[in-house]
C-alpha atoms as a PDB file:
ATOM      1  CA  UNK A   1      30.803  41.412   0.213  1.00  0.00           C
ATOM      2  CA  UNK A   2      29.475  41.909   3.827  1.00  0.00           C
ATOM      3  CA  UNK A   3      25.658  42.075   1.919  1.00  0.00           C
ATOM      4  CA  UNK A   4      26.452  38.510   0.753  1.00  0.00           C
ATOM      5  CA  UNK A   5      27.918  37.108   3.375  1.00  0.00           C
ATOM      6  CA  UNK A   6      24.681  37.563   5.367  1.00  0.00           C
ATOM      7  CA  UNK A   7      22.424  36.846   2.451  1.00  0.00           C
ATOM      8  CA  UNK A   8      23.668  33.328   2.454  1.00  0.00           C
ATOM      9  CA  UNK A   9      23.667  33.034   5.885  1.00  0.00           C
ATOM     10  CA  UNK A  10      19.961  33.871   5.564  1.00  0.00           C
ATOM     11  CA  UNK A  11      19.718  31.445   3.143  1.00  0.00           C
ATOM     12  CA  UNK A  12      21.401  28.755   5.229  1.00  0.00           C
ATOM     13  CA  UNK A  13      19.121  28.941   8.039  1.00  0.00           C
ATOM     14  CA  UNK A  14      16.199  28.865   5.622  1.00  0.00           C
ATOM     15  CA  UNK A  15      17.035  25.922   3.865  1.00  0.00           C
ATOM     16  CA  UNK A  16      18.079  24.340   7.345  1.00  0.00           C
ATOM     17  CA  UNK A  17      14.191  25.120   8.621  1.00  0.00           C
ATOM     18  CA  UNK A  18      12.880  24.027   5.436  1.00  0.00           C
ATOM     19  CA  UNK A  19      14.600  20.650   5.776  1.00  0.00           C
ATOM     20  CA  UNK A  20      13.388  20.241   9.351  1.00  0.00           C
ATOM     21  CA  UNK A  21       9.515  21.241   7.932  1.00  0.00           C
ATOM     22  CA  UNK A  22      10.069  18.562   5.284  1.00  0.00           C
ATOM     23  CA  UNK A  23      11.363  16.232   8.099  1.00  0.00           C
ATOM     24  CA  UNK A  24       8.594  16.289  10.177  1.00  0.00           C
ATOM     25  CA  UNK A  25       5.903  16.272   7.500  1.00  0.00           C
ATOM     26  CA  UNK A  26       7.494  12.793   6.527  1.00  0.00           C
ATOM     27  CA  UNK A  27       7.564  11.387  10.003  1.00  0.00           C
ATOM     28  CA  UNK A  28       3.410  12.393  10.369  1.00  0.00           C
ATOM     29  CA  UNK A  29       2.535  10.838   6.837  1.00  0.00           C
ATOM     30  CA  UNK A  30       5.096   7.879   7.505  1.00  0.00           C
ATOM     31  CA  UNK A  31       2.874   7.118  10.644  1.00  0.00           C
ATOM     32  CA  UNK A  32      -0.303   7.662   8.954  1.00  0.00           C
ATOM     33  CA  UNK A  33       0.473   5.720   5.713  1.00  0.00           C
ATOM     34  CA  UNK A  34       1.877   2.822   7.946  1.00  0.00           C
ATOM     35  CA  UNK A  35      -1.462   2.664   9.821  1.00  0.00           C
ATOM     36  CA  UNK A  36      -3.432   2.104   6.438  1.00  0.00           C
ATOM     37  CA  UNK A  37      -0.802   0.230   4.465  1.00  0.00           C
ATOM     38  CA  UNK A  38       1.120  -2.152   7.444  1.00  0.00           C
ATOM     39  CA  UNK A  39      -2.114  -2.303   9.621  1.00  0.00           C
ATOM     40  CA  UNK A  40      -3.469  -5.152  10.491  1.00  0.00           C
ATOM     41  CA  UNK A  41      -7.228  -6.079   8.493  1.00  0.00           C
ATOM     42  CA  UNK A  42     -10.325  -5.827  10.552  1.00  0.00           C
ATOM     43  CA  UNK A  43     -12.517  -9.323  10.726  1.00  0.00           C
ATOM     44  CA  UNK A  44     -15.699  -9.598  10.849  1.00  0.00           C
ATOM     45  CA  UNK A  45     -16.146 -11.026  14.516  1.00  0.00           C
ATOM     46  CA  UNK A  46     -19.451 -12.456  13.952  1.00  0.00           C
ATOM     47  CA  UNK A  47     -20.527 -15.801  14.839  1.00  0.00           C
ATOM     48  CA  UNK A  48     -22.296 -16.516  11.521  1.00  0.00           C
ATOM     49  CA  UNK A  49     -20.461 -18.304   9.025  1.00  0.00           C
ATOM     50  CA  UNK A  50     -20.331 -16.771   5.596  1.00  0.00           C
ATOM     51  CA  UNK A  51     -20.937 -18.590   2.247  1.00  0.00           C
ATOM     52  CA  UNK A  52     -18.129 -19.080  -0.158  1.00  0.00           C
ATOM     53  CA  UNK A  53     -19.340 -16.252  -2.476  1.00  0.00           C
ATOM     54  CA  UNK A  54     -18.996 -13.977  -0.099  1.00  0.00           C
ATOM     55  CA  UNK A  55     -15.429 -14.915   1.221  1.00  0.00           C
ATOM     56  CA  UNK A  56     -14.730 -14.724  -2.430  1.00  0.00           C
ATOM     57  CA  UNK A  57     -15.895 -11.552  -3.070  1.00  0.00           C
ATOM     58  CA  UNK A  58     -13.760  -9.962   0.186  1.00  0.00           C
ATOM     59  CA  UNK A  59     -10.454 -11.586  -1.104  1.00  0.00           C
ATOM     60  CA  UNK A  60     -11.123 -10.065  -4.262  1.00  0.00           C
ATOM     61  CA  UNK A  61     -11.956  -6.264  -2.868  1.00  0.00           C
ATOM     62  CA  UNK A  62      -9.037  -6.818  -0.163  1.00  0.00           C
ATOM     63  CA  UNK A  63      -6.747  -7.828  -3.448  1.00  0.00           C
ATOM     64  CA  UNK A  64      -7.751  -4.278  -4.988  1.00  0.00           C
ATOM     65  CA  UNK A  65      -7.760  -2.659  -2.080  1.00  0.00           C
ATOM     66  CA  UNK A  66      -3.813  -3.230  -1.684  1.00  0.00           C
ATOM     67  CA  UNK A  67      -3.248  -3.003  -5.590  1.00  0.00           C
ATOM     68  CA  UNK A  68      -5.073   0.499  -5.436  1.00  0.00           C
ATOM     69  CA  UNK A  69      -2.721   1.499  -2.121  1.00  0.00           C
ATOM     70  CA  UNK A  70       0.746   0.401  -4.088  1.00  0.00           C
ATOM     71  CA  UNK A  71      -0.788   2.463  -7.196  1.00  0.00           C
ATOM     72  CA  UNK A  72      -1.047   5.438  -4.754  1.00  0.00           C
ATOM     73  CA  UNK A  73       2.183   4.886  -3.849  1.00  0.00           C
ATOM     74  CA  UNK A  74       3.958   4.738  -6.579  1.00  0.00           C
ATOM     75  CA  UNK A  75       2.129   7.644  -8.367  1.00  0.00           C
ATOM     76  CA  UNK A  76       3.376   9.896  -5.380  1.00  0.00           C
ATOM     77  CA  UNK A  77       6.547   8.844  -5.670  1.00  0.00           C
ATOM     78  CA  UNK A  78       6.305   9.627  -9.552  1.00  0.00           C
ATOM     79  CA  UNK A  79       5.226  12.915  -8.936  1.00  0.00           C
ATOM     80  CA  UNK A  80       8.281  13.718  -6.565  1.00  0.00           C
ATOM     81  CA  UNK A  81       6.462  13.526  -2.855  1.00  0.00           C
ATOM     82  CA  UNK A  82       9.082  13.704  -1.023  1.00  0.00           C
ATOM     83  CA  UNK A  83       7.034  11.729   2.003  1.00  0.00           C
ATOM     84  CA  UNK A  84       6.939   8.687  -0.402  1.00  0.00           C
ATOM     85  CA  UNK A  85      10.211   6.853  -0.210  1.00  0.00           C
ATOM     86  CA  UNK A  86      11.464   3.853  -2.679  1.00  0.00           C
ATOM     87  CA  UNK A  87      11.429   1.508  -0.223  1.00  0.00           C
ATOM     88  CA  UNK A  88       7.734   1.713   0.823  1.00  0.00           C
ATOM     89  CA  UNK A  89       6.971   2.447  -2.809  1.00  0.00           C
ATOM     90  CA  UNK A  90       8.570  -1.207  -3.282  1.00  0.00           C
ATOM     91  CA  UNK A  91       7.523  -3.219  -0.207  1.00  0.00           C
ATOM     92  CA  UNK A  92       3.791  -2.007  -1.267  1.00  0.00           C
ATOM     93  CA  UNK A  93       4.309  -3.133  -5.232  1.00  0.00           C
ATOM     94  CA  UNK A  94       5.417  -6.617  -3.713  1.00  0.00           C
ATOM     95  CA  UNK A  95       1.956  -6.756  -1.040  1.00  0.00           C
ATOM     96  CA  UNK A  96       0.768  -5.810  -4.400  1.00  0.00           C
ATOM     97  CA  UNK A  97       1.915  -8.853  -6.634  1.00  0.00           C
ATOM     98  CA  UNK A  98       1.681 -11.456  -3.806  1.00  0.00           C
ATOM     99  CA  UNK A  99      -1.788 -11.149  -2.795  1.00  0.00           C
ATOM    100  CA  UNK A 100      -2.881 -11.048  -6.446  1.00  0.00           C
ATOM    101  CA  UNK A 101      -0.567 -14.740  -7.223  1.00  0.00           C
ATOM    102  CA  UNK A 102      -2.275 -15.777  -4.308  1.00  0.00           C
ATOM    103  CA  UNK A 103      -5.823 -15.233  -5.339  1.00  0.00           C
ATOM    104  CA  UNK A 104      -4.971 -16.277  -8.879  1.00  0.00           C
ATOM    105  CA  UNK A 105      -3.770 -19.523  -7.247  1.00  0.00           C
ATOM    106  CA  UNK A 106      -7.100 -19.585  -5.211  1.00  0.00           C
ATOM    107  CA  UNK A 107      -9.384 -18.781  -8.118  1.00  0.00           C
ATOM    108  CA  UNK A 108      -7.087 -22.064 -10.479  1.00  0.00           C
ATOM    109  CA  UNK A 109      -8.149 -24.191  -7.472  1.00  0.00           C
ATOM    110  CA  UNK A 110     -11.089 -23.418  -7.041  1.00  0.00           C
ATOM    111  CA  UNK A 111     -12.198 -23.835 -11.296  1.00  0.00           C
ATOM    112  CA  UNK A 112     -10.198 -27.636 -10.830  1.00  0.00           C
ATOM    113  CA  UNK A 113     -12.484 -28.309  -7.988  1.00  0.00           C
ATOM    114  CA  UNK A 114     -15.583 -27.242 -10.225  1.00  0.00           C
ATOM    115  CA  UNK A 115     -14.300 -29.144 -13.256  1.00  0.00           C
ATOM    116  CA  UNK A 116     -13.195 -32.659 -10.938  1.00  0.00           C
ATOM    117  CA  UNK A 117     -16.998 -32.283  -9.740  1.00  0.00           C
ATOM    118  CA  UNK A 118     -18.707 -31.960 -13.348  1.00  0.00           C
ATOM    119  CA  UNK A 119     -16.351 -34.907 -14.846  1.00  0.00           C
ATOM    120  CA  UNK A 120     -17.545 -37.231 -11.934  1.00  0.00           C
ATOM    121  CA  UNK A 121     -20.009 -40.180 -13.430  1.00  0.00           C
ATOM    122  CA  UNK A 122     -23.462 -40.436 -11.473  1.00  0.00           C
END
């Protein structure tokens, strides 16, 4: 009995340090996730002015760009990462769905705009 005692003692304080590994390891990818996900974008900071194609096409890759982080997300989370709470996973799926309504919203405008211009008599 005196074997066991100790033995799960040992395994106490092993579980205890493992727990304060896995503690810190969340904390360093929480701050390192948060700086790609929460961040704010870089702009461009030149004085040119871009044409509406290319505004277009950076909504579009910014869109995927967030779609591709809340897959990430929720993949690790799938797998079991225990870095990857259901909170972020969630907060990241909704960044997710708004940016895309939004640039659906942008793209419905933007075809009305095209079609009020073609139905216009010359």
């Amino acid at each position: 009995m005196v074997q066991r005692a100790d033995i799960n003692s040992v395994l106490s304080d092993i579980r205890s340090l493992r727990s304060q590994m896995n503690q810190n390891q969340r904390v360093e990818q929480d701050q390192s996730v948060r700086g790609r996900i929460d961040g704010p974008r870089q702009v461009d900071q030149t004085g040119q002015t871009s044409n509406f194609g290319d505004m277009l096409s950076n909504a579009v890759n910014n869109v995927n760009e967030v779609q591709q982080n809340a897959g990430a997300l929720r993949t690790a989370y799938d797998m079991g990462d225990p870095n990857v709470d259901i909170t972020r996973v969630m907060i990241a799926a909704q960044k997710s769905s708004v940016s895309f309504e939004a640039l659906t919203q942008v793209r419905n405008r933007v075809v009305k705009a095209y079609e009020d211009i073609m139905n216009m008599p010359i």
